[in-house]
PDB file of N, CA and C in Angstrom:
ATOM      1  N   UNK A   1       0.856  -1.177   0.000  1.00  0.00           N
ATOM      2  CA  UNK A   1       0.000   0.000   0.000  1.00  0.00           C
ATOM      3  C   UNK A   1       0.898   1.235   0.000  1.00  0.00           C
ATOM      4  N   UNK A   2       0.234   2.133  -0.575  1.00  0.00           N
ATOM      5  CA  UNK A   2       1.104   3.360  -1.070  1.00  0.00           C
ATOM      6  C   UNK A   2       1.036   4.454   0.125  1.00  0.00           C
ATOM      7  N   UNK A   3       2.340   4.711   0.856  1.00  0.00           N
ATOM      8  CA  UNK A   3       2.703   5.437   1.659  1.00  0.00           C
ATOM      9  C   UNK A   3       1.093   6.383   1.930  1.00  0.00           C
ATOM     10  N   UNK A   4       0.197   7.075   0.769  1.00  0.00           N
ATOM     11  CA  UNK A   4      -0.701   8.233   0.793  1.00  0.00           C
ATOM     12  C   UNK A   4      -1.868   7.712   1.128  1.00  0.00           C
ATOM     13  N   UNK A   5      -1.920   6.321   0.941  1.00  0.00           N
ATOM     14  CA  UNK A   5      -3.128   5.477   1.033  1.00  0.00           C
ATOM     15  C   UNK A   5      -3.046   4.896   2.520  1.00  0.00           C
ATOM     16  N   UNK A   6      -1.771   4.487   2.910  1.00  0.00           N
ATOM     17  CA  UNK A   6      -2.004   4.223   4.059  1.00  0.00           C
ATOM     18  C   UNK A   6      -1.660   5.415   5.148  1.00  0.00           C
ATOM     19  N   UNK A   7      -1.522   6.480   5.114  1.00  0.00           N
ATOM     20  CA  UNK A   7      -1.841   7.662   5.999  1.00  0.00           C
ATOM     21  C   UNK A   7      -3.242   7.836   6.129  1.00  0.00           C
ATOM     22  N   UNK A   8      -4.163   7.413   5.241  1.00  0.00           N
ATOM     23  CA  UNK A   8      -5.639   7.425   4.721  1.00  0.00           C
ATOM     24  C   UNK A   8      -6.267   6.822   6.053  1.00  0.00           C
ATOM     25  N   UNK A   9      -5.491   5.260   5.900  1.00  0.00           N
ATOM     26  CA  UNK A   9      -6.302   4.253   6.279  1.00  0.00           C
ATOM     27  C   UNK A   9      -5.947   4.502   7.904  1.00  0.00           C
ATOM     28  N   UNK A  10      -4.875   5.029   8.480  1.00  0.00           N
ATOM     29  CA  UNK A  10      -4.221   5.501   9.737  1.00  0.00           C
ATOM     30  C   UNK A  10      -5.136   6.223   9.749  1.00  0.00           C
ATOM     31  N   UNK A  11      -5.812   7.904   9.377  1.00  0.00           N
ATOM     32  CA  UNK A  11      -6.744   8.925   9.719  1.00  0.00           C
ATOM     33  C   UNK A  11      -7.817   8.143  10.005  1.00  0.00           C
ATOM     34  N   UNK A  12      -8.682   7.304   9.031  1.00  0.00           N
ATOM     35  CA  UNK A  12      -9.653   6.849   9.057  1.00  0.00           C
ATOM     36  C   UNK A  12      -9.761   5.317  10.296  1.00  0.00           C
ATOM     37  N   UNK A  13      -9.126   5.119  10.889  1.00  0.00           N
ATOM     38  CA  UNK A  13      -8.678   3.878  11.541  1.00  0.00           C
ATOM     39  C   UNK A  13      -8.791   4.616  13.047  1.00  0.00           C
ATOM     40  N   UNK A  14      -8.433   6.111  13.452  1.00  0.00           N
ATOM     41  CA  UNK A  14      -7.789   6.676  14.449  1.00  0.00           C
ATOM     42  C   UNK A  14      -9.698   7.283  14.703  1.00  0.00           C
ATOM     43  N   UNK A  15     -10.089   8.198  13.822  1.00  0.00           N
ATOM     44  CA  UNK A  15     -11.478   8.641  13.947  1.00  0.00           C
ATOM     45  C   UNK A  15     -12.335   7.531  14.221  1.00  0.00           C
ATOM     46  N   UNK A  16     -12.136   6.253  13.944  1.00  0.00           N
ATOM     47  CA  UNK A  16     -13.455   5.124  14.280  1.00  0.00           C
ATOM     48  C   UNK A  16     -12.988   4.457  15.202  1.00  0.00           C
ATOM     49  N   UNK A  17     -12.260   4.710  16.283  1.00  0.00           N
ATOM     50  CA  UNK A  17     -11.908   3.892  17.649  1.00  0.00           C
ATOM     51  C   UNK A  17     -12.992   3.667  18.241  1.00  0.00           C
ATOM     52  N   UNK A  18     -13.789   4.421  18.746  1.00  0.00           N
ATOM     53  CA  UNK A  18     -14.821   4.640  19.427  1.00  0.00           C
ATOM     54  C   UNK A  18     -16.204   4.006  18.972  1.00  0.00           C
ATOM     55  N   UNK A  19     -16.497   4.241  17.856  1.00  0.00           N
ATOM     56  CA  UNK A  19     -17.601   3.914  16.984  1.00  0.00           C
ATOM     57  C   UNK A  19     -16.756   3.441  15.557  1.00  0.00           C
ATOM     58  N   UNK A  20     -17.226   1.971  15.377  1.00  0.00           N
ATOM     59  CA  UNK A  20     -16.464   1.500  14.550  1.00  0.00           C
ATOM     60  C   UNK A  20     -17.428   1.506  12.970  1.00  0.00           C
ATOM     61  N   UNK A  21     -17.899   2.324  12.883  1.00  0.00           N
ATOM     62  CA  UNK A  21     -18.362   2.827  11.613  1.00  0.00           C
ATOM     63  C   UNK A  21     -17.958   3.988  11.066  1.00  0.00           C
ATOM     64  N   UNK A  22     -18.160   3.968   9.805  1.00  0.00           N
ATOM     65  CA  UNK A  22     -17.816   4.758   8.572  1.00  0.00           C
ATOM     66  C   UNK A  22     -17.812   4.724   7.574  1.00  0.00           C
ATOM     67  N   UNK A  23     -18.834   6.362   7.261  1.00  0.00           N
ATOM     68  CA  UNK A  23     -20.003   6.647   6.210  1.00  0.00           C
ATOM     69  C   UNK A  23     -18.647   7.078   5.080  1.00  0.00           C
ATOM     70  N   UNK A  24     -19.560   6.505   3.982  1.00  0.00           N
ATOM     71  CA  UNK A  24     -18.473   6.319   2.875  1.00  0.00           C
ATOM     72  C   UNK A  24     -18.238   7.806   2.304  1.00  0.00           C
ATOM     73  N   UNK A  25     -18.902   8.955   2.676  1.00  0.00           N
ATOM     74  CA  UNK A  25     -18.190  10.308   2.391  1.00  0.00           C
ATOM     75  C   UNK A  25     -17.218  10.578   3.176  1.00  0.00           C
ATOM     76  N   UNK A  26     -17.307  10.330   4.495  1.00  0.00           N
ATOM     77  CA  UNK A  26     -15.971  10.399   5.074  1.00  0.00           C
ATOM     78  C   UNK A  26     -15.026  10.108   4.661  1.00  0.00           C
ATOM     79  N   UNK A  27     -14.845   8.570   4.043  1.00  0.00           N
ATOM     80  CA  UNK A  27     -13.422   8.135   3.472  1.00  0.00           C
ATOM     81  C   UNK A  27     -13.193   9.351   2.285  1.00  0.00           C
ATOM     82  N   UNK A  28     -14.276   9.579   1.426  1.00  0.00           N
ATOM     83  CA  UNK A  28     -13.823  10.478   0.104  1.00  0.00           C
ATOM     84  C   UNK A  28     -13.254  11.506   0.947  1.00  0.00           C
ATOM     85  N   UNK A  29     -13.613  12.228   2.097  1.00  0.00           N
ATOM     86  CA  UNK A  29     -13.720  13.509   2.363  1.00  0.00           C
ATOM     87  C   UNK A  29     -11.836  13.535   2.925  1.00  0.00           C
ATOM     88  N   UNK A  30     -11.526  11.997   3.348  1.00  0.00           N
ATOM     89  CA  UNK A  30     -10.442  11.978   3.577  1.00  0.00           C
ATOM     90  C   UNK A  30      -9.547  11.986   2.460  1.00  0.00           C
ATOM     91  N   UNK A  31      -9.725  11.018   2.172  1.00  0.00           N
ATOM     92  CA  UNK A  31      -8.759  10.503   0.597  1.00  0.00           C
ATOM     93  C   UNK A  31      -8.776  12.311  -0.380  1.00  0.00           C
ATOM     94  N   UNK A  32      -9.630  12.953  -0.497  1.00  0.00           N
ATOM     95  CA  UNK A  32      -9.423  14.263  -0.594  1.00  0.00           C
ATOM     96  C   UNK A  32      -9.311  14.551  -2.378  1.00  0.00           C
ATOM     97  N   UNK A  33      -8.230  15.234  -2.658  1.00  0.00           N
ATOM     98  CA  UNK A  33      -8.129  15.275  -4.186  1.00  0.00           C
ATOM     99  C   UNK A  33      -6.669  14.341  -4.726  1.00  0.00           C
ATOM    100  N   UNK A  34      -6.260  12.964  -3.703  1.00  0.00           N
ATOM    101  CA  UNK A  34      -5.421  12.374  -3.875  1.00  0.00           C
ATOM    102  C   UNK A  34      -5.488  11.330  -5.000  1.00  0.00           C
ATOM    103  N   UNK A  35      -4.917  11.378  -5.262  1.00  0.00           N
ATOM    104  CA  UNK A  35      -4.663   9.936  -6.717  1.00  0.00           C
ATOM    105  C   UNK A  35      -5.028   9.084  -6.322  1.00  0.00           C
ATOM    106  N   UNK A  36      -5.567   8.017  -6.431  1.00  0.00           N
ATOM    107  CA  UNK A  36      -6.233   7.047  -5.909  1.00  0.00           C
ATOM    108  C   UNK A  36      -6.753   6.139  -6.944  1.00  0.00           C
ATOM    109  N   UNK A  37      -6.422   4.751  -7.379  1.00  0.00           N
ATOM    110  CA  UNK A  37      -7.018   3.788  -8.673  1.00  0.00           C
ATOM    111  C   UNK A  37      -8.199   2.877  -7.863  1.00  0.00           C
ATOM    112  N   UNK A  38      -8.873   2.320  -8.734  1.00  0.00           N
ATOM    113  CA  UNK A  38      -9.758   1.292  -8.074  1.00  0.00           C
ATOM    114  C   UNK A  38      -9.458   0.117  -6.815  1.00  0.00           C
ATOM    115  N   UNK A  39      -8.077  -0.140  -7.420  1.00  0.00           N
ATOM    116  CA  UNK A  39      -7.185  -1.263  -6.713  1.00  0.00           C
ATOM    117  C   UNK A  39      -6.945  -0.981  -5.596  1.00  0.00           C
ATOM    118  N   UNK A  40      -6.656   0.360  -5.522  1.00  0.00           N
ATOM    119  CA  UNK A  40      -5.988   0.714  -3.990  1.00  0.00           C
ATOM    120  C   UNK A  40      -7.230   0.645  -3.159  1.00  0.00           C
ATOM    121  N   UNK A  41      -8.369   1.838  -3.966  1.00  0.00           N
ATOM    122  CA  UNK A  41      -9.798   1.537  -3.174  1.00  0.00           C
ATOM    123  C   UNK A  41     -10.556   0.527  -2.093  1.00  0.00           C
ATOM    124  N   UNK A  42     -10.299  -0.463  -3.131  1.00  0.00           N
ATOM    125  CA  UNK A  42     -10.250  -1.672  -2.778  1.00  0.00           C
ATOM    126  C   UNK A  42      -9.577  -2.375  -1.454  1.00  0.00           C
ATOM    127  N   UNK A  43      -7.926  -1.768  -1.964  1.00  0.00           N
ATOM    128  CA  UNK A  43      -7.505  -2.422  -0.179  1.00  0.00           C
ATOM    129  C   UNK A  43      -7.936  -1.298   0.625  1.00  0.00           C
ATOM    130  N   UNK A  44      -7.969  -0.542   0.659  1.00  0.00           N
ATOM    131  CA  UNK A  44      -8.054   0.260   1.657  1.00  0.00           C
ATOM    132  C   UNK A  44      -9.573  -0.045   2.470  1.00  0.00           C
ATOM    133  N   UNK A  45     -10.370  -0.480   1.973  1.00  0.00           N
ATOM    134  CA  UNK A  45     -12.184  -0.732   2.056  1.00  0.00           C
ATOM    135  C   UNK A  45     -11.470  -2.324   2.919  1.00  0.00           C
ATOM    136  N   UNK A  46     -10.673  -3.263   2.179  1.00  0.00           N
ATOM    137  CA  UNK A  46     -10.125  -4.413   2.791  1.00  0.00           C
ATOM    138  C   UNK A  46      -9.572  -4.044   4.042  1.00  0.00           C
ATOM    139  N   UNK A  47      -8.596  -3.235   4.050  1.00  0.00           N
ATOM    140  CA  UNK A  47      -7.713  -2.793   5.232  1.00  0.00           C
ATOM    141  C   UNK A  47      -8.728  -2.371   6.618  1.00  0.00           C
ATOM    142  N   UNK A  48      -9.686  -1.566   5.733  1.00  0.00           N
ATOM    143  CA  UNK A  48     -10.566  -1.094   6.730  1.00  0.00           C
ATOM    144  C   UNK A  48     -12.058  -2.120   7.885  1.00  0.00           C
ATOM    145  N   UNK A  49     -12.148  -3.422   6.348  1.00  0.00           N
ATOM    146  CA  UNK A  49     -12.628  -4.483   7.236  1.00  0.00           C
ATOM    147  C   UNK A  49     -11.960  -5.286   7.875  1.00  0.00           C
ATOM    148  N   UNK A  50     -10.942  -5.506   7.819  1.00  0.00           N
ATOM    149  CA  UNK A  50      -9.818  -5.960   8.377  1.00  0.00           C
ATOM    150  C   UNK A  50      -9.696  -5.797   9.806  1.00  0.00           C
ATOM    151  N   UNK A  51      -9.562  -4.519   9.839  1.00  0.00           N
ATOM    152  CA  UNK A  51      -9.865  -3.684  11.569  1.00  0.00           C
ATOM    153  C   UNK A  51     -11.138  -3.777  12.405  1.00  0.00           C
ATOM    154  N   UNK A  52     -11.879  -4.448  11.475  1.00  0.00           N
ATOM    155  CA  UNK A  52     -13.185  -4.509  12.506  1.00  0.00           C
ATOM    156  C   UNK A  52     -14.201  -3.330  11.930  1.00  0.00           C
ATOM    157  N   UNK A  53     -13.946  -2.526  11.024  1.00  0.00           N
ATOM    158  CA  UNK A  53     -14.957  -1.232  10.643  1.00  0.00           C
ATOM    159  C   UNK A  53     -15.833  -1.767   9.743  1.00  0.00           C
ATOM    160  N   UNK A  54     -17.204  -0.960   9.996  1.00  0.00           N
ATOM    161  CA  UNK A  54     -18.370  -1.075   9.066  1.00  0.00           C
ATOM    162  C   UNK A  54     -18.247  -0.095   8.293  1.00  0.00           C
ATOM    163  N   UNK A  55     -18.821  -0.371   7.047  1.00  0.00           N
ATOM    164  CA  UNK A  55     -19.241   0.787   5.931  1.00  0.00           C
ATOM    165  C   UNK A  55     -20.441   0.563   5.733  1.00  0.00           C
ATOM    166  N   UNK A  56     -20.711   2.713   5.940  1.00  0.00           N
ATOM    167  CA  UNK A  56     -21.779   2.236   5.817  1.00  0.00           C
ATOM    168  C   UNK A  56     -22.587   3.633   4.383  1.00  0.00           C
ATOM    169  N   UNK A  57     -23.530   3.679   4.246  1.00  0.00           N
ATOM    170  CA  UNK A  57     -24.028   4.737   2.728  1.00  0.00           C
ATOM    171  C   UNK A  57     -24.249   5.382   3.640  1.00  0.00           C
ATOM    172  N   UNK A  58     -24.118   6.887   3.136  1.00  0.00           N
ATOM    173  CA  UNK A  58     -24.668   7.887   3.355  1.00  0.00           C
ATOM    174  C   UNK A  58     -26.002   8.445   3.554  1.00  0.00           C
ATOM    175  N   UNK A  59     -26.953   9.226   4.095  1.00  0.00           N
ATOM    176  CA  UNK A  59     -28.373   9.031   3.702  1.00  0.00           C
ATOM    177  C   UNK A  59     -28.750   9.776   2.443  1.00  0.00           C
ATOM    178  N   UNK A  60     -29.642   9.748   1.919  1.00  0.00           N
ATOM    179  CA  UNK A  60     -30.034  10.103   0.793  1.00  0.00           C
ATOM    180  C   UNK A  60     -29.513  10.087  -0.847  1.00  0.00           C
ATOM    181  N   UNK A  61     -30.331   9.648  -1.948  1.00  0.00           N
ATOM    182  CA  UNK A  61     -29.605   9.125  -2.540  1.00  0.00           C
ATOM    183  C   UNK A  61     -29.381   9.950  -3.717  1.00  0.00           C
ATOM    184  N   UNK A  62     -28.400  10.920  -3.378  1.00  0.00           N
ATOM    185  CA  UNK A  62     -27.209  11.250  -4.147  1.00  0.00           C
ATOM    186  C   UNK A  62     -26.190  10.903  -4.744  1.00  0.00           C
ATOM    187  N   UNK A  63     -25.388  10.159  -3.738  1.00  0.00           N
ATOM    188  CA  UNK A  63     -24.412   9.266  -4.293  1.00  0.00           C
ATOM    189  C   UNK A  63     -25.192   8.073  -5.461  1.00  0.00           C
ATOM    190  N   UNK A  64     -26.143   7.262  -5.302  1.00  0.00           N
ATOM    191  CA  UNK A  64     -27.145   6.406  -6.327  1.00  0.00           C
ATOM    192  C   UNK A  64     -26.634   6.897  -7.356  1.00  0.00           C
ATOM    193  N   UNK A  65     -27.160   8.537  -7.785  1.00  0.00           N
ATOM    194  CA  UNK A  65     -27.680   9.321  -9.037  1.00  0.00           C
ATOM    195  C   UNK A  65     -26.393   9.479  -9.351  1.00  0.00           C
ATOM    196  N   UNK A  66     -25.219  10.015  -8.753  1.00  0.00           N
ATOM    197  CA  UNK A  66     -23.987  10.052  -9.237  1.00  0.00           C
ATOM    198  C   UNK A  66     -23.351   8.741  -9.778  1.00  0.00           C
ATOM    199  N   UNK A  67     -23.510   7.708  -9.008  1.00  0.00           N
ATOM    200  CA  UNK A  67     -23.412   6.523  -9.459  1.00  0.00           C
ATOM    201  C   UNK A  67     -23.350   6.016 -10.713  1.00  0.00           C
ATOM    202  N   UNK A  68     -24.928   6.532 -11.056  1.00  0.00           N
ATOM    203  CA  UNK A  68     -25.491   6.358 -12.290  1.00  0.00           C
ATOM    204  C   UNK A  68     -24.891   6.938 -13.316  1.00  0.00           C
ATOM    205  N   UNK A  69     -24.079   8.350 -13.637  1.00  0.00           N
ATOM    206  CA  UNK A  69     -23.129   8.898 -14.304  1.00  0.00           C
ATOM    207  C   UNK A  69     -22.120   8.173 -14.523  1.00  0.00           C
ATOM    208  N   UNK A  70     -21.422   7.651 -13.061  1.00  0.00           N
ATOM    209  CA  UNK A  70     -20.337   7.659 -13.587  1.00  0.00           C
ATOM    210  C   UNK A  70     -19.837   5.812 -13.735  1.00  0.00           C
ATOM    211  N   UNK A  71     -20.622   5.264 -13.592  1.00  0.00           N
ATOM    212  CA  UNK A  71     -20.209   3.606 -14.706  1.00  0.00           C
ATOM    213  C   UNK A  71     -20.321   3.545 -15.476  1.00  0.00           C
ATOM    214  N   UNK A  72     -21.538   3.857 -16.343  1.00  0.00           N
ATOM    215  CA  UNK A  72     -21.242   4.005 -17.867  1.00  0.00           C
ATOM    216  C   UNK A  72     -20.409   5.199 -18.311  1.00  0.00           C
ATOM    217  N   UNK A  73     -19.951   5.986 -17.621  1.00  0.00           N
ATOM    218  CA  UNK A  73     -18.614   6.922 -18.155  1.00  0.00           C
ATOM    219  C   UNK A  73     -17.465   6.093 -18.191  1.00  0.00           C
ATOM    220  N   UNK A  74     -17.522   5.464 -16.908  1.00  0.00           N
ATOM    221  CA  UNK A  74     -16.230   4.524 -16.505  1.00  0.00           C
ATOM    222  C   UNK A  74     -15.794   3.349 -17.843  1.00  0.00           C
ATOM    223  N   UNK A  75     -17.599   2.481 -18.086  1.00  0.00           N
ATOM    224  CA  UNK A  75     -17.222   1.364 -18.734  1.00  0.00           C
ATOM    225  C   UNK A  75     -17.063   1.995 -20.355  1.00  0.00           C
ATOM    226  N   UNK A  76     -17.134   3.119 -20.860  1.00  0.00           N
ATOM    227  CA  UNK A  76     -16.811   3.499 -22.557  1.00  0.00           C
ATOM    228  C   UNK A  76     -15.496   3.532 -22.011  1.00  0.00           C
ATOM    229  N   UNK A  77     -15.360   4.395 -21.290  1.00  0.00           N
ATOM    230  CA  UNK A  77     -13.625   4.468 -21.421  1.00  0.00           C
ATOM    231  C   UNK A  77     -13.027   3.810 -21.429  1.00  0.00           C
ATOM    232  N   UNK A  78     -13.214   2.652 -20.277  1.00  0.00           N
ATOM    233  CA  UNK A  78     -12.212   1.280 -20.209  1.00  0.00           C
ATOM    234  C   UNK A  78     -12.222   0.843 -21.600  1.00  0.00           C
ATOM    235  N   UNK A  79     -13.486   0.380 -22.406  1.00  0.00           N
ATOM    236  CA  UNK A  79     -13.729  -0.097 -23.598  1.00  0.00           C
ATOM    237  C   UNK A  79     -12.769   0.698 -24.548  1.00  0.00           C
ATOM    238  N   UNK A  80     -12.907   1.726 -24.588  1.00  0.00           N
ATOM    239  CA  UNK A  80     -12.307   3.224 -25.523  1.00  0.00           C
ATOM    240  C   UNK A  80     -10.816   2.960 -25.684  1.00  0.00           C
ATOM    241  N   UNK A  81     -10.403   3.179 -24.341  1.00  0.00           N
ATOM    242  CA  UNK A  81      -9.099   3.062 -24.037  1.00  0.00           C
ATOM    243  C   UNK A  81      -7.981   1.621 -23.681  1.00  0.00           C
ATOM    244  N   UNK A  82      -8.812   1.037 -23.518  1.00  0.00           N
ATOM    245  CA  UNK A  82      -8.050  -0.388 -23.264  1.00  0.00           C
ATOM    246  C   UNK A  82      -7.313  -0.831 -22.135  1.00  0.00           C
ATOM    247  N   UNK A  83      -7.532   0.082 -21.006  1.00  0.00           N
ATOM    248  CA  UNK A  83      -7.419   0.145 -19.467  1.00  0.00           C
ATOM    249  C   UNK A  83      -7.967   0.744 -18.575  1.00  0.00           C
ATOM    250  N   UNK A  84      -7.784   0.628 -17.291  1.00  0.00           N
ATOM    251  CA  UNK A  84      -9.365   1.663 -16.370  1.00  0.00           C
ATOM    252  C   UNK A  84      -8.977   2.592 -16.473  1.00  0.00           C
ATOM    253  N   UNK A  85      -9.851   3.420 -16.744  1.00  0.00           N
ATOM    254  CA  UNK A  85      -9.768   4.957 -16.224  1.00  0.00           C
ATOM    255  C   UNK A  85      -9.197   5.181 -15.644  1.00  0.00           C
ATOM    256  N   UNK A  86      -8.846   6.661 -15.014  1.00  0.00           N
ATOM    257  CA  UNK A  86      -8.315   7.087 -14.266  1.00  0.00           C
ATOM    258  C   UNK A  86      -9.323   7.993 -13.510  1.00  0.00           C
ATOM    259  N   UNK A  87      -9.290   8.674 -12.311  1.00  0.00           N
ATOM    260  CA  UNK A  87     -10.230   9.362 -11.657  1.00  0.00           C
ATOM    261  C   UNK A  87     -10.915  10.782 -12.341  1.00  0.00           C
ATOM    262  N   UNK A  88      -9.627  11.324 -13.131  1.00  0.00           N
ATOM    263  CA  UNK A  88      -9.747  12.683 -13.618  1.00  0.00           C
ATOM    264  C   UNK A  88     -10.680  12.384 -14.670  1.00  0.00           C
ATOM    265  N   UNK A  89     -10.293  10.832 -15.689  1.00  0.00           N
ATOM    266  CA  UNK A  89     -10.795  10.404 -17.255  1.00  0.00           C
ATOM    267  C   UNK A  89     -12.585  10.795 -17.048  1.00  0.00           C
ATOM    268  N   UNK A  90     -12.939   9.496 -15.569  1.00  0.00           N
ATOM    269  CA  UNK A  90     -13.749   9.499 -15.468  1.00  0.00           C
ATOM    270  C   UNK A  90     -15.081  10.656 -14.949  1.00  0.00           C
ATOM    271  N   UNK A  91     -13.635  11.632 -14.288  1.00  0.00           N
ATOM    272  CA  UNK A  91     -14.823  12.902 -13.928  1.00  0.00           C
ATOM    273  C   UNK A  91     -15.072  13.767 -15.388  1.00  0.00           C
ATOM    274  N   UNK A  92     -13.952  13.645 -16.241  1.00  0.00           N
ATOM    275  CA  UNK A  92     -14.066  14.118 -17.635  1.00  0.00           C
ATOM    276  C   UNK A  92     -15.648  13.959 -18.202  1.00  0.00           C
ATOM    277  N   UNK A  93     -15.216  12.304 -18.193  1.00  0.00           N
ATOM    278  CA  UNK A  93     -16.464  12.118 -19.462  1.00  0.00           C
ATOM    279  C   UNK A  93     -17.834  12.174 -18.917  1.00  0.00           C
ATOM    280  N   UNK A  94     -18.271  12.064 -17.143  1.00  0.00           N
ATOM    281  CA  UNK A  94     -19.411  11.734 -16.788  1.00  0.00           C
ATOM    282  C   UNK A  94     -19.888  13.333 -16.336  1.00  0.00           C
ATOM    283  N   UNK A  95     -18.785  14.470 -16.623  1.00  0.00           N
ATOM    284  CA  UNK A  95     -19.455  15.572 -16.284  1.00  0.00           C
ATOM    285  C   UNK A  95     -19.379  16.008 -14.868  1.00  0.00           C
ATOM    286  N   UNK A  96     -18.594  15.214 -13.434  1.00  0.00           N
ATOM    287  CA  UNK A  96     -19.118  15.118 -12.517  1.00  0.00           C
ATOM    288  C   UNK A  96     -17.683  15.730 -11.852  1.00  0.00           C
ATOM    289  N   UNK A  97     -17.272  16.185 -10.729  1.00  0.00           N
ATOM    290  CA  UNK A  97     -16.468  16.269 -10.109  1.00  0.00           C
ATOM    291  C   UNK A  97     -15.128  14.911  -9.749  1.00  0.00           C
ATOM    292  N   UNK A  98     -14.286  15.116  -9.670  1.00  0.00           N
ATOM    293  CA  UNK A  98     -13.232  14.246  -9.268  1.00  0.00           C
ATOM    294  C   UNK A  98     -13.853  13.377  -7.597  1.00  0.00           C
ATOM    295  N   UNK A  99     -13.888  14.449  -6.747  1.00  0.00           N
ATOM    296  CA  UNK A  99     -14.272  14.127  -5.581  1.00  0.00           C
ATOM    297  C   UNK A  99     -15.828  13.035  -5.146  1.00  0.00           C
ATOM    298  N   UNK A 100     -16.203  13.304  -6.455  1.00  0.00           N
ATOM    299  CA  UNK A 100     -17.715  12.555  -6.769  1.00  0.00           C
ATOM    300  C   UNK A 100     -17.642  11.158  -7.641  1.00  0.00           C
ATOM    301  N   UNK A 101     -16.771  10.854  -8.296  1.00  0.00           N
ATOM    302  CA  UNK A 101     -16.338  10.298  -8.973  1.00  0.00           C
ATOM    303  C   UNK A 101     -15.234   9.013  -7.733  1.00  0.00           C
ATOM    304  N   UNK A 102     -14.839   9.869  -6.436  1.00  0.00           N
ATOM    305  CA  UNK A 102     -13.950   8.570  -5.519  1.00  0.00           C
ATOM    306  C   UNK A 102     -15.079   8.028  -4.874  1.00  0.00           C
ATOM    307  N   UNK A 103     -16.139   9.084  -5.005  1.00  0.00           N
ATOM    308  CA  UNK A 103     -17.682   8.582  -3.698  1.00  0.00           C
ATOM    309  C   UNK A 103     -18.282   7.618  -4.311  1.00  0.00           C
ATOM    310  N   UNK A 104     -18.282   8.072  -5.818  1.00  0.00           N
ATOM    311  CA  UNK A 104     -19.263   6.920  -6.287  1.00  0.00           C
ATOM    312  C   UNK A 104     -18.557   5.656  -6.232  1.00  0.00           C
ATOM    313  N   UNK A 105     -16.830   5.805  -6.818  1.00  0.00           N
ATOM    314  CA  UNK A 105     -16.544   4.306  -6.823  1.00  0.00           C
ATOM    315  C   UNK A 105     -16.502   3.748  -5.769  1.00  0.00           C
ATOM    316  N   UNK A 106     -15.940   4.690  -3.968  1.00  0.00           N
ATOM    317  CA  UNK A 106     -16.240   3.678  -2.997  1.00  0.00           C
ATOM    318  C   UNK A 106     -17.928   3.225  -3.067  1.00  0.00           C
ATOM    319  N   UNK A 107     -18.637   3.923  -3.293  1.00  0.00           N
ATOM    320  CA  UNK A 107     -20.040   3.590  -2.940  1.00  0.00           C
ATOM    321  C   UNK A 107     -20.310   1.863  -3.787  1.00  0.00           C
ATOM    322  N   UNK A 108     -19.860   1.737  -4.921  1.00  0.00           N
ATOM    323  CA  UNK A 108     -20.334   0.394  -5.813  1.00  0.00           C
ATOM    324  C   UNK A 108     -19.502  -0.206  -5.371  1.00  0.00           C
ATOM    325  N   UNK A 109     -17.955  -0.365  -4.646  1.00  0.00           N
ATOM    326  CA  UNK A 109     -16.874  -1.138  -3.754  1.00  0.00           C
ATOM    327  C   UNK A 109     -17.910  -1.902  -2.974  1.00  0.00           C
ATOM    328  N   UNK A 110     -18.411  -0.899  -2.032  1.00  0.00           N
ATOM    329  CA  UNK A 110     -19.328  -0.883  -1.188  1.00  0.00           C
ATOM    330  C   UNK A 110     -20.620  -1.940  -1.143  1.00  0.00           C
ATOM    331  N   UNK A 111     -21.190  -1.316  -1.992  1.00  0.00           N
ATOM    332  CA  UNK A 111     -22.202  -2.116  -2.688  1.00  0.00           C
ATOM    333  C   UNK A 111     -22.152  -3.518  -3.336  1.00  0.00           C
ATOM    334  N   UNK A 112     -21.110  -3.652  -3.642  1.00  0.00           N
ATOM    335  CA  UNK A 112     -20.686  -5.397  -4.550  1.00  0.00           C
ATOM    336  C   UNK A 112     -20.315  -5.945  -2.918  1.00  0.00           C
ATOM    337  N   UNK A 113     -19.749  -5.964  -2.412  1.00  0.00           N
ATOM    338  CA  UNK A 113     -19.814  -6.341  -1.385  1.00  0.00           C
ATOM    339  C   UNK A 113     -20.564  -6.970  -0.571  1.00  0.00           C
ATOM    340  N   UNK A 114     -22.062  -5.929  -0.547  1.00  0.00           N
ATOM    341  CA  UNK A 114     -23.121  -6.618  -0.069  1.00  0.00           C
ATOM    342  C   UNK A 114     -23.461  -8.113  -0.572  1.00  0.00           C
ATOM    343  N   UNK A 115     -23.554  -7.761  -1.971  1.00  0.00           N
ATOM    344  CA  UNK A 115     -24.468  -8.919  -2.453  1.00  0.00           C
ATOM    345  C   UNK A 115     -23.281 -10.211  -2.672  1.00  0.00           C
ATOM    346  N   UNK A 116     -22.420 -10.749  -1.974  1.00  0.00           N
ATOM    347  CA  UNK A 116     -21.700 -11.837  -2.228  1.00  0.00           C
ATOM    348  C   UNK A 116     -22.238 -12.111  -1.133  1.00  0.00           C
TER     349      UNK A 116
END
């Protein structure tokens, strides 16, 4: 894990001592305007169940509707380009902010999760 990712998972690890939940804007709000690929996402969501933390959605469904932008932005590009996106590609083509674009992908991380 990448030195920036795991300062992430340290902030976010240190704030849920107490209450071992955490709403998936928080992580974006942490992770911030940092570089960040799906993969890392991923461990870090791992790292974070790992410790014993819940994830959990946000209320209201905003993140959903953003959602909805940005996978089919995500899946032309992958198709387009012939590798994943990148965070910026994907706030490009779906119109949406960078910062909206880490929410949505933790949010479907999130979400696939459930249903296994």
């Amino acid at each position: 894990m990448r030195a920036e990712v795991a300062s992430v998972l340290a902030t976010l690890l240190a704030e849920s001592t107490r209450v071992p939940t955490l709403e998936l804007d928080r992580i974006g709000e942490v992770i911030g305007t940092m570089r960040i690929d799906p993969t890392e996402i991923e461990a870090l969501l791992d790292a974070l169940e790992a410790e014993g933390r819940t994830l959990v959605f946000p209320s209201g469904a905003q993140g959903v509707a953003i959602l909805k932008q940005v996978i089919p932005a995500s899946r032309a590009l992958a198709k387009a380009l012939g590798h994943t996106p990148s965070i910026d590609e994907i706030a490009q083509k779906s119109g949406v902010s960078a910062a909206e674009v880490r929410r949505a992908l933790l949010l479907a991380k999130v979400m696939s999760r459930g249903s296994k």
